[in-house]
PDB file of N, CA and C in Angstrom:
ATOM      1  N   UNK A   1     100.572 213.305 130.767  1.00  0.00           N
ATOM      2  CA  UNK A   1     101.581 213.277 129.748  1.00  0.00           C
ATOM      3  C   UNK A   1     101.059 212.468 128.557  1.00  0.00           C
ATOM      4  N   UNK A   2     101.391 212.750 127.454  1.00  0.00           N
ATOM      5  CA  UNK A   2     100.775 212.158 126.410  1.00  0.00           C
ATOM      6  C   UNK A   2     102.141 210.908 125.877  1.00  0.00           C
ATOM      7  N   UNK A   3     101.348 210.399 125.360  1.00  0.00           N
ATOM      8  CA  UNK A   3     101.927 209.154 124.497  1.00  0.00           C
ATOM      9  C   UNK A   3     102.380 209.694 123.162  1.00  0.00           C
ATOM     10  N   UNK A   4     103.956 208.733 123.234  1.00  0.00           N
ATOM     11  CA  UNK A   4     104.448 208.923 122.120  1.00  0.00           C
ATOM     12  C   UNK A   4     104.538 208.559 120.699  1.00  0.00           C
ATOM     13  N   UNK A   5     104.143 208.756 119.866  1.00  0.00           N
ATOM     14  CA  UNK A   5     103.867 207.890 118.526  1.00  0.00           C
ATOM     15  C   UNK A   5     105.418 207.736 117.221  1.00  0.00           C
ATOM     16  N   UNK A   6     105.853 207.368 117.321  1.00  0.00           N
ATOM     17  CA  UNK A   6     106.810 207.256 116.332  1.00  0.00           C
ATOM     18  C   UNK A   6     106.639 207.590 114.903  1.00  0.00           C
ATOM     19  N   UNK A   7     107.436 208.578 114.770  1.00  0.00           N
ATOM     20  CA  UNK A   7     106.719 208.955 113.191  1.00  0.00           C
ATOM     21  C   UNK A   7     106.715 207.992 111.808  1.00  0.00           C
ATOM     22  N   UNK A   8     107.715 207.033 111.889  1.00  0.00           N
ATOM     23  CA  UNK A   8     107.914 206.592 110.691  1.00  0.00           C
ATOM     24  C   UNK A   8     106.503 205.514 110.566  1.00  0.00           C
ATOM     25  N   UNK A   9     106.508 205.027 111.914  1.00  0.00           N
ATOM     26  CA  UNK A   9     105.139 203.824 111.950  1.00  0.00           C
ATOM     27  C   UNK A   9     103.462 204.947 111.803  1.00  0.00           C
ATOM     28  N   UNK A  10     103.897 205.568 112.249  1.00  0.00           N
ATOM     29  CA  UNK A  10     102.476 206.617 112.054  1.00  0.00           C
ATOM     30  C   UNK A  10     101.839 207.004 110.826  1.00  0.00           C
ATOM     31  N   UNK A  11     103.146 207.335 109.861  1.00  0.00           N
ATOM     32  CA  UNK A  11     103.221 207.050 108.328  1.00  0.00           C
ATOM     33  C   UNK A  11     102.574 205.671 107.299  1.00  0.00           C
ATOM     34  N   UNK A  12     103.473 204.912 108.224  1.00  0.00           N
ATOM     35  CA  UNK A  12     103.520 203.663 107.281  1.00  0.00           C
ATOM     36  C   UNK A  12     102.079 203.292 106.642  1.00  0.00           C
ATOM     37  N   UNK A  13     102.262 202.781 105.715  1.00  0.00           N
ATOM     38  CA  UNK A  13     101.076 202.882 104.829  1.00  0.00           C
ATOM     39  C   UNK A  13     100.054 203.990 103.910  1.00  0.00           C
ATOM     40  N   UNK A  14     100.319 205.395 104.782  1.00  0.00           N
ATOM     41  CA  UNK A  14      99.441 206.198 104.289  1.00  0.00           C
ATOM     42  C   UNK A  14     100.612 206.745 103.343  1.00  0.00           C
ATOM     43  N   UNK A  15     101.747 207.735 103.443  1.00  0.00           N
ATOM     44  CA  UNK A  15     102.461 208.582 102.636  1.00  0.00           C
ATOM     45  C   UNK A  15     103.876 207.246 102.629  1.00  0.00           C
ATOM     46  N   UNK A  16     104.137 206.446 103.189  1.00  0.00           N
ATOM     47  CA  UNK A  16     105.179 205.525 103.441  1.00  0.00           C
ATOM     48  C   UNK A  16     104.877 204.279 103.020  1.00  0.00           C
ATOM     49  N   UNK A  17     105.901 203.854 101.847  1.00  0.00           N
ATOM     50  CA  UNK A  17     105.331 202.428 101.566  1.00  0.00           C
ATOM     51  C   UNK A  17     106.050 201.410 102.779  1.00  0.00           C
ATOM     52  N   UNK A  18     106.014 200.393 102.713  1.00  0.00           N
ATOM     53  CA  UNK A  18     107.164 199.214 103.306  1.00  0.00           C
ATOM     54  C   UNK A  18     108.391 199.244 102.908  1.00  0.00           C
ATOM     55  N   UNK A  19     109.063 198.403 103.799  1.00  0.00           N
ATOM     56  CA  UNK A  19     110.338 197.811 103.084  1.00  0.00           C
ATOM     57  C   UNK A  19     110.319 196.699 102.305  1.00  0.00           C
ATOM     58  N   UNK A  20     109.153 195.944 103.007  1.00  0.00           N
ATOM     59  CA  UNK A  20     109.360 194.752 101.775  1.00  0.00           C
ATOM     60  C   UNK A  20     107.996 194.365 101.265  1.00  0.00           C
ATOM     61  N   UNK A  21     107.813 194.110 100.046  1.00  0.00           N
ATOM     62  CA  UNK A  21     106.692 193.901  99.579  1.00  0.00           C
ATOM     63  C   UNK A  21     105.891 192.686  98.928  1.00  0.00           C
ATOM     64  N   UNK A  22     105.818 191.700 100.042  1.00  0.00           N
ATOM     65  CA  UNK A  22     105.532 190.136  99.612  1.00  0.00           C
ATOM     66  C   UNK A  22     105.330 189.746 100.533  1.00  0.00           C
ATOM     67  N   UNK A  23     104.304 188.721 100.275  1.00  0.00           N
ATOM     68  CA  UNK A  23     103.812 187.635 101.049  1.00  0.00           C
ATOM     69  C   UNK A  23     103.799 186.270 100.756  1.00  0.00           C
ATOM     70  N   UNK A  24     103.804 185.646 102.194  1.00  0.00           N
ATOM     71  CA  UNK A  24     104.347 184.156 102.112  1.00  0.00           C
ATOM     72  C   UNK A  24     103.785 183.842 103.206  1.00  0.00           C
ATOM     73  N   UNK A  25     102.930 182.524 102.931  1.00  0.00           N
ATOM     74  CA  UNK A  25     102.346 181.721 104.195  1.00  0.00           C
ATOM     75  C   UNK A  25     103.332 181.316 105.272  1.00  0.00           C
ATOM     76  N   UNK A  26     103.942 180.093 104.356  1.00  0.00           N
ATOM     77  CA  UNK A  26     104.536 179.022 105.601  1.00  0.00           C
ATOM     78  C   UNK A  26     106.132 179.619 105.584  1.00  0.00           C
ATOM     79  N   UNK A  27     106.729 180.361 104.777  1.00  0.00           N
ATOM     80  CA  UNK A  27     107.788 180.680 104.345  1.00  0.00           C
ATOM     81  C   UNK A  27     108.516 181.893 104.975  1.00  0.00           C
ATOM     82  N   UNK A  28     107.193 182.321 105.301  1.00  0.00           N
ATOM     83  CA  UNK A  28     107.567 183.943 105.683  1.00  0.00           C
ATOM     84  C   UNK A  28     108.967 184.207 107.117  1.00  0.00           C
ATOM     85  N   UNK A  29     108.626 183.729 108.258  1.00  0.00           N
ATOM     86  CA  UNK A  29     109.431 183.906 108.797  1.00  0.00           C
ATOM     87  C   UNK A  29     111.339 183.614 107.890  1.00  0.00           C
ATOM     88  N   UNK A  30     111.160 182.704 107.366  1.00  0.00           N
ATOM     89  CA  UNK A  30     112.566 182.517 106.168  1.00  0.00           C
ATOM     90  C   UNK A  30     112.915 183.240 105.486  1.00  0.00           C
ATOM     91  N   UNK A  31     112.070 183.872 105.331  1.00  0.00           N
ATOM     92  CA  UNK A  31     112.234 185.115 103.764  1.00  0.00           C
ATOM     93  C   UNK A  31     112.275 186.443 104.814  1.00  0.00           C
ATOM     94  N   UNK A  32     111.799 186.647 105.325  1.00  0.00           N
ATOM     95  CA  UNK A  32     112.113 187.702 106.257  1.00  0.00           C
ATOM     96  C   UNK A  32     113.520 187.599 106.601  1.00  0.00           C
ATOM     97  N   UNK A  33     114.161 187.107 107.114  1.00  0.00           N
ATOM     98  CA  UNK A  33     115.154 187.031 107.599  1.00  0.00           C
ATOM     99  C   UNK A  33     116.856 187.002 106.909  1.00  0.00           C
ATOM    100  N   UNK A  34     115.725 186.655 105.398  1.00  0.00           N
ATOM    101  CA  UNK A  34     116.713 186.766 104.486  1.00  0.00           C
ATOM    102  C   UNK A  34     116.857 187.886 103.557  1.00  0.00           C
ATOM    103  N   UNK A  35     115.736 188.353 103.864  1.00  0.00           N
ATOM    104  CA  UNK A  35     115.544 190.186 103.880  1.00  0.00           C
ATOM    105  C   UNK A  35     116.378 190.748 104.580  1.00  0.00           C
ATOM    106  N   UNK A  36     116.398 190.415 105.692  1.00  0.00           N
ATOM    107  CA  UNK A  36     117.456 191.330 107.047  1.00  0.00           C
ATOM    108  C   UNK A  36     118.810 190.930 106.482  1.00  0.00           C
ATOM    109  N   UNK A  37     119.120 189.835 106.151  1.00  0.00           N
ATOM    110  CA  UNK A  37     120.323 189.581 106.212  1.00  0.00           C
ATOM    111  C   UNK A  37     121.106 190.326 104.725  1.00  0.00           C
ATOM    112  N   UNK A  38     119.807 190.180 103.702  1.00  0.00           N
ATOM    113  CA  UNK A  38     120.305 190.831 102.235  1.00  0.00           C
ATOM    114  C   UNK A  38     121.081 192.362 102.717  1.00  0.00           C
ATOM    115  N   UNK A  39     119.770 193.417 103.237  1.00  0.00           N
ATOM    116  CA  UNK A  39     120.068 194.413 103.355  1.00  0.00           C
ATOM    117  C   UNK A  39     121.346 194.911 104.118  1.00  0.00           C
ATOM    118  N   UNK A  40     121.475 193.531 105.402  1.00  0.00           N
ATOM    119  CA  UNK A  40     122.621 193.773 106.059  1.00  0.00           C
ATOM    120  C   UNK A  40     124.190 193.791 105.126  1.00  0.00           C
ATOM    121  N   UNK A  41     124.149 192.951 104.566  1.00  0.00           N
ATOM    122  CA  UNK A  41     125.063 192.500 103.763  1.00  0.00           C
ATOM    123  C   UNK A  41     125.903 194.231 102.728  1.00  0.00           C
ATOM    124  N   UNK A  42     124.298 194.269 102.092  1.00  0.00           N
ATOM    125  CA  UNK A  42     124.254 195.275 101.081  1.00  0.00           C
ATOM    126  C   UNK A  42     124.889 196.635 101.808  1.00  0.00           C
ATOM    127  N   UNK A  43     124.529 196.516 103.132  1.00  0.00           N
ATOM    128  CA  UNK A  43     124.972 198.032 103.187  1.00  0.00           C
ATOM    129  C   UNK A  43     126.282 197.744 103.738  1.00  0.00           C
ATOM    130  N   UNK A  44     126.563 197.090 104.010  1.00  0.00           N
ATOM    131  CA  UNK A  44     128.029 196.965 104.854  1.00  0.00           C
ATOM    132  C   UNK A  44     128.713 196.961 103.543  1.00  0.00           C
ATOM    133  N   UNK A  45     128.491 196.333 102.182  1.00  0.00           N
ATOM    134  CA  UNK A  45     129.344 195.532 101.041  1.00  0.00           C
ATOM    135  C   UNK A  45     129.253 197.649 100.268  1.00  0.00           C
ATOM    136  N   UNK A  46     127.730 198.456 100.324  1.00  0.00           N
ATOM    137  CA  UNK A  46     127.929 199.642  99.890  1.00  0.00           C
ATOM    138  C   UNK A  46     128.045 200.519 100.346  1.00  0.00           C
ATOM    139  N   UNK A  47     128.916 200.774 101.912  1.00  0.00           N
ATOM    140  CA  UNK A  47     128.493 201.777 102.762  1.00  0.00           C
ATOM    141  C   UNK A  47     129.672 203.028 101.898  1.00  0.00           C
ATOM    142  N   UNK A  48     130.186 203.537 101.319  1.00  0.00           N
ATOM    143  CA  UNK A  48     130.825 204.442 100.500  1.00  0.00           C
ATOM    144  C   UNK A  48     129.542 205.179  99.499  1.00  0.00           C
ATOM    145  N   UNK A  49     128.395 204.172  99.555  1.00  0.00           N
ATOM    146  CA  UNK A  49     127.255 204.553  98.124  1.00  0.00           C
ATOM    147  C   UNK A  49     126.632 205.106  99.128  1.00  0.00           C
ATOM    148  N   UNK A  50     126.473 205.500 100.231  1.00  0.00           N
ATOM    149  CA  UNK A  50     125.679 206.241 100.400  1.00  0.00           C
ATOM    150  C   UNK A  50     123.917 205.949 100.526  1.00  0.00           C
ATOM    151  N   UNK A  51     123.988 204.564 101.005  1.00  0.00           N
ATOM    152  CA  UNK A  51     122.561 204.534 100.527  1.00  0.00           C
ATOM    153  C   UNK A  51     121.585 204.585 101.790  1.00  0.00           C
ATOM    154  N   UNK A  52     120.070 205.080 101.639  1.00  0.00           N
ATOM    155  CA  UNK A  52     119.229 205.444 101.934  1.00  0.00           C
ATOM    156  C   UNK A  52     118.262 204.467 101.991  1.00  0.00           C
ATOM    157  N   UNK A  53     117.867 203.639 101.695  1.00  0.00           N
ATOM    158  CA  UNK A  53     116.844 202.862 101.827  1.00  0.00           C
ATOM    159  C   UNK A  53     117.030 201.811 100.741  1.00  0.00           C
ATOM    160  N   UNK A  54     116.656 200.416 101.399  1.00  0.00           N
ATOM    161  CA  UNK A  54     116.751 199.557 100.511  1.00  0.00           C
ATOM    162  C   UNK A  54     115.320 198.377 100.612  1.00  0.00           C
ATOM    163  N   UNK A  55     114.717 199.031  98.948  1.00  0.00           N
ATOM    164  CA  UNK A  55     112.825 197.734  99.038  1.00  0.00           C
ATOM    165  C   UNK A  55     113.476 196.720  98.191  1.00  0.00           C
ATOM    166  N   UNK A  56     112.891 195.578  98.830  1.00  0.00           N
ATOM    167  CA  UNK A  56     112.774 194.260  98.366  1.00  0.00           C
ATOM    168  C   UNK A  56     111.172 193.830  97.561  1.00  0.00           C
ATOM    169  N   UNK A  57     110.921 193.411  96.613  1.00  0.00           N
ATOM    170  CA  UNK A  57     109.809 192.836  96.520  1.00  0.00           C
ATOM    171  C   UNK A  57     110.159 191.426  95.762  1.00  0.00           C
ATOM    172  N   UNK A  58     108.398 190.738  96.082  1.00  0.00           N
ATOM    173  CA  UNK A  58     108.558 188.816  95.885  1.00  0.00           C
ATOM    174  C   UNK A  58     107.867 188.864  95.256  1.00  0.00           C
ATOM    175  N   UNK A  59     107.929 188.084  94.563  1.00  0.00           N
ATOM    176  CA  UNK A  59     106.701 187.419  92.969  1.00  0.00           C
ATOM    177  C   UNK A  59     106.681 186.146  92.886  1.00  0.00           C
ATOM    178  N   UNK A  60     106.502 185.400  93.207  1.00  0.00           N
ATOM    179  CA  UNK A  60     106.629 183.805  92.375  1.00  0.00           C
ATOM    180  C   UNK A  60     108.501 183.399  92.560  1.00  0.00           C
ATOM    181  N   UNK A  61     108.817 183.209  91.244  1.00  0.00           N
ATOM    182  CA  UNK A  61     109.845 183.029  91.365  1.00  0.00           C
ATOM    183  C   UNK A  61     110.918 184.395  91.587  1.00  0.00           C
ATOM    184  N   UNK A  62     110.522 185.559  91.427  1.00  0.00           N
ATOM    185  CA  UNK A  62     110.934 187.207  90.754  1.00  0.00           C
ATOM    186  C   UNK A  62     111.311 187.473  91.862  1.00  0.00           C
ATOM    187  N   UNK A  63     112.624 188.485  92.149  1.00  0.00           N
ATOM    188  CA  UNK A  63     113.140 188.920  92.977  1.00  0.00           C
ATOM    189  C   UNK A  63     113.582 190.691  93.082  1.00  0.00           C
ATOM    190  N   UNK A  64     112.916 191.575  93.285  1.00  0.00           N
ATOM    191  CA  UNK A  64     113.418 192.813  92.728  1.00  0.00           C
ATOM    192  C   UNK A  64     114.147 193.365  94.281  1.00  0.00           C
ATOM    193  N   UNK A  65     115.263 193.825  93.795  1.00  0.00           N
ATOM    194  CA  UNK A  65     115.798 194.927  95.296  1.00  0.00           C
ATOM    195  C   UNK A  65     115.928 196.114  94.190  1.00  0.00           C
ATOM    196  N   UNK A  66     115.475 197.469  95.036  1.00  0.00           N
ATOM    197  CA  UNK A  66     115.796 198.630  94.922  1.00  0.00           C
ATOM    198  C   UNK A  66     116.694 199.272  95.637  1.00  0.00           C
ATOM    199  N   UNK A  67     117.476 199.961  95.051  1.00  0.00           N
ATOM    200  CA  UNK A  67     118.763 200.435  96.352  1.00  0.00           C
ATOM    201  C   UNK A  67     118.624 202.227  95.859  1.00  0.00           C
ATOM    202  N   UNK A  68     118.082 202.811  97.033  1.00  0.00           N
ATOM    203  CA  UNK A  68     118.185 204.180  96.882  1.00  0.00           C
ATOM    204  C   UNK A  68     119.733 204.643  97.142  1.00  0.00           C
ATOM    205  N   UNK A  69     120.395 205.373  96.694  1.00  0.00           N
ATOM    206  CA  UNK A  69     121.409 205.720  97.007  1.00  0.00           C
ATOM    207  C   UNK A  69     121.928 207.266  96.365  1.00  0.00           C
ATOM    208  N   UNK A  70     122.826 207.867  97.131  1.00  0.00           N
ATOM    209  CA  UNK A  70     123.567 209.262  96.761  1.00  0.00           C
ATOM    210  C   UNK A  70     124.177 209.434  95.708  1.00  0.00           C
ATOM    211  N   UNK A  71     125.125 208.121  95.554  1.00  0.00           N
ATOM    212  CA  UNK A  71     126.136 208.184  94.506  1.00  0.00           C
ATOM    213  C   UNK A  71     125.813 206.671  93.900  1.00  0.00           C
ATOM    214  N   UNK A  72     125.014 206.743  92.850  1.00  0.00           N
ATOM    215  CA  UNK A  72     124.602 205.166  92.335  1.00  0.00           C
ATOM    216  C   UNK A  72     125.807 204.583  91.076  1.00  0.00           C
ATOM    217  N   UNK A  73     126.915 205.416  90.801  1.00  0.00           N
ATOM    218  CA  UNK A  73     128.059 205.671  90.711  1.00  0.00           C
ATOM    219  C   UNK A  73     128.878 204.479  90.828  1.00  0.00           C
ATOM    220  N   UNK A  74     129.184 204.744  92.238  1.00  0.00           N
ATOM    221  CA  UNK A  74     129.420 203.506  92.717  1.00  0.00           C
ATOM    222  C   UNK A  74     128.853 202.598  92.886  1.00  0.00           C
ATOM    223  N   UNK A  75     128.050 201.957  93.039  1.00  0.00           N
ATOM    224  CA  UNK A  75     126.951 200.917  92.964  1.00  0.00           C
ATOM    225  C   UNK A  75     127.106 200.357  90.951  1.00  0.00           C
ATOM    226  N   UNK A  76     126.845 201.056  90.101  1.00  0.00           N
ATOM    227  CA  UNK A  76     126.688 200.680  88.920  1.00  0.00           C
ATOM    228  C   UNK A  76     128.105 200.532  88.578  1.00  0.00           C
ATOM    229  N   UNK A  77     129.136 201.083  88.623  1.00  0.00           N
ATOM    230  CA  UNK A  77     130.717 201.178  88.324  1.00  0.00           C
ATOM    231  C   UNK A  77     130.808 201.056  86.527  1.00  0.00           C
ATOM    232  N   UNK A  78     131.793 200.729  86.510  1.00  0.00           N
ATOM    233  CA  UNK A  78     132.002 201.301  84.672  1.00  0.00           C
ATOM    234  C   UNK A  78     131.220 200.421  83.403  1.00  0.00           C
ATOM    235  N   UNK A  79     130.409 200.451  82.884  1.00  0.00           N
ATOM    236  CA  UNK A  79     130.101 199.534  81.776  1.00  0.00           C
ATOM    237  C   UNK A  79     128.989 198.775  82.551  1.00  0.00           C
ATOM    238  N   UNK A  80     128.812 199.032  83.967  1.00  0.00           N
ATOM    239  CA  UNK A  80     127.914 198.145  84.811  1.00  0.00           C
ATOM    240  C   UNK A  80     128.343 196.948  85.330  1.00  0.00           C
ATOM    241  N   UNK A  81     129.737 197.055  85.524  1.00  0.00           N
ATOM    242  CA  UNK A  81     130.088 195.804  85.637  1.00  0.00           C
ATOM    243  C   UNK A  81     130.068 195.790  87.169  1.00  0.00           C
ATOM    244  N   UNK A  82     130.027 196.463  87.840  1.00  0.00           N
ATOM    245  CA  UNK A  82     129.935 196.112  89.500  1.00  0.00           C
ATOM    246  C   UNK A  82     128.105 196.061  89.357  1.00  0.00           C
ATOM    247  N   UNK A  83     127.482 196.226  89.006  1.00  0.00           N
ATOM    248  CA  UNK A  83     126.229 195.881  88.888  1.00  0.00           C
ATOM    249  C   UNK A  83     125.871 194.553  88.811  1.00  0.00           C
ATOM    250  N   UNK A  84     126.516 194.054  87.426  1.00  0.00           N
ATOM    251  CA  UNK A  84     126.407 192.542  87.234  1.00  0.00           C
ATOM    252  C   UNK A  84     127.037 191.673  88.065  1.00  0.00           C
ATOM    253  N   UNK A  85     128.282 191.893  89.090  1.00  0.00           N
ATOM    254  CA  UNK A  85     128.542 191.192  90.171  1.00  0.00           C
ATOM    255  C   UNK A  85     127.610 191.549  91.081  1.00  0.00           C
ATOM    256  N   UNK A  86     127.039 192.334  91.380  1.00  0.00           N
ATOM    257  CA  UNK A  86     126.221 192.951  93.123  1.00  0.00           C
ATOM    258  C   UNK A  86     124.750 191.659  92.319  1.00  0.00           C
ATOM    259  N   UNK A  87     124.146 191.649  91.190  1.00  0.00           N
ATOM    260  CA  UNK A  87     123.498 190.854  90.764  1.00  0.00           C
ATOM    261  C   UNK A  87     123.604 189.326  90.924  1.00  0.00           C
ATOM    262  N   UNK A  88     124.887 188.709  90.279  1.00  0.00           N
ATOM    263  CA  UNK A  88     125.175 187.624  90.924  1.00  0.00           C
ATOM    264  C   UNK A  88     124.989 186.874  91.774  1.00  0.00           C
ATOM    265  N   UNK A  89     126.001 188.042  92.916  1.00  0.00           N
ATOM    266  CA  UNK A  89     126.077 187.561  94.718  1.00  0.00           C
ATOM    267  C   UNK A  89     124.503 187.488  94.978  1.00  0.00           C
ATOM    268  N   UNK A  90     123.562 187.928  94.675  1.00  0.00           N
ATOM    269  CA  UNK A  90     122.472 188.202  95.019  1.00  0.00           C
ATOM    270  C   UNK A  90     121.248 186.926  94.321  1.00  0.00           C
ATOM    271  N   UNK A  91     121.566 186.964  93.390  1.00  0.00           N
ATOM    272  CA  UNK A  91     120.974 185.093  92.891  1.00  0.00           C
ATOM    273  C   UNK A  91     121.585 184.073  93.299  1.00  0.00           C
ATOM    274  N   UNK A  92     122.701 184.264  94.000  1.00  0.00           N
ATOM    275  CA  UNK A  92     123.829 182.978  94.504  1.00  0.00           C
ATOM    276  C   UNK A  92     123.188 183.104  95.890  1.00  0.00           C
ATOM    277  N   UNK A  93     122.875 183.953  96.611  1.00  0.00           N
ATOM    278  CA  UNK A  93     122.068 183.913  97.887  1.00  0.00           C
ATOM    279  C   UNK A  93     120.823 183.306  98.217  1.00  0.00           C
ATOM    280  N   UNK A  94     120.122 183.824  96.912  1.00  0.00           N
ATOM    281  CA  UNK A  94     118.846 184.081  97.486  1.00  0.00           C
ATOM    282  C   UNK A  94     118.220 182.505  96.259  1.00  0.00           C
TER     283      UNK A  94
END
């Protein structure tokens, strides 16, 4: 019987980027976790948006999240103003 390979890890790297894109020596286990917890947050706070995947990347001080989503609609809301709160909560976290 042959062994099973999981497709998404079989990918990863060649046609599949990561989820998160940063590195950290002594920090890392912290920032990881606050990765898990962002995304957790995010999808429970956008599960109506529909979303699909969510990348994080680290810079120095720089913080970027990408939020793929169906209906970005909801996510941006009128004038952007649910944007600039989902922004907020998200520098008040992190």
């Amino acid at each position: 019987m042959g062994q099973k390979t999981h497709p998404y890890g079989f990918r990863l790297g060649y046609n599949k980027p990561w989820k998160s894109r940063w590195y950290a020596d002594k920090d890392y286990a912290d920032l990881l976790h606050e990765d898990v917890k962002l995304r957790k947050e995010l999808k429970e706070k956008l599960k109506s948006a529909g979303i699909s995947s969510i990348d994080i990347e680290r810079a120095a001080n720089k913080l970027v999240v990408r939020i793929y989503t169906a209906r970005p609609g909801i996510i941006i809301g009128r004038k952007g103003a649910e944007i600039d709160k989902l922004k907020q909560e998200v520098e008040k976290r992190t």
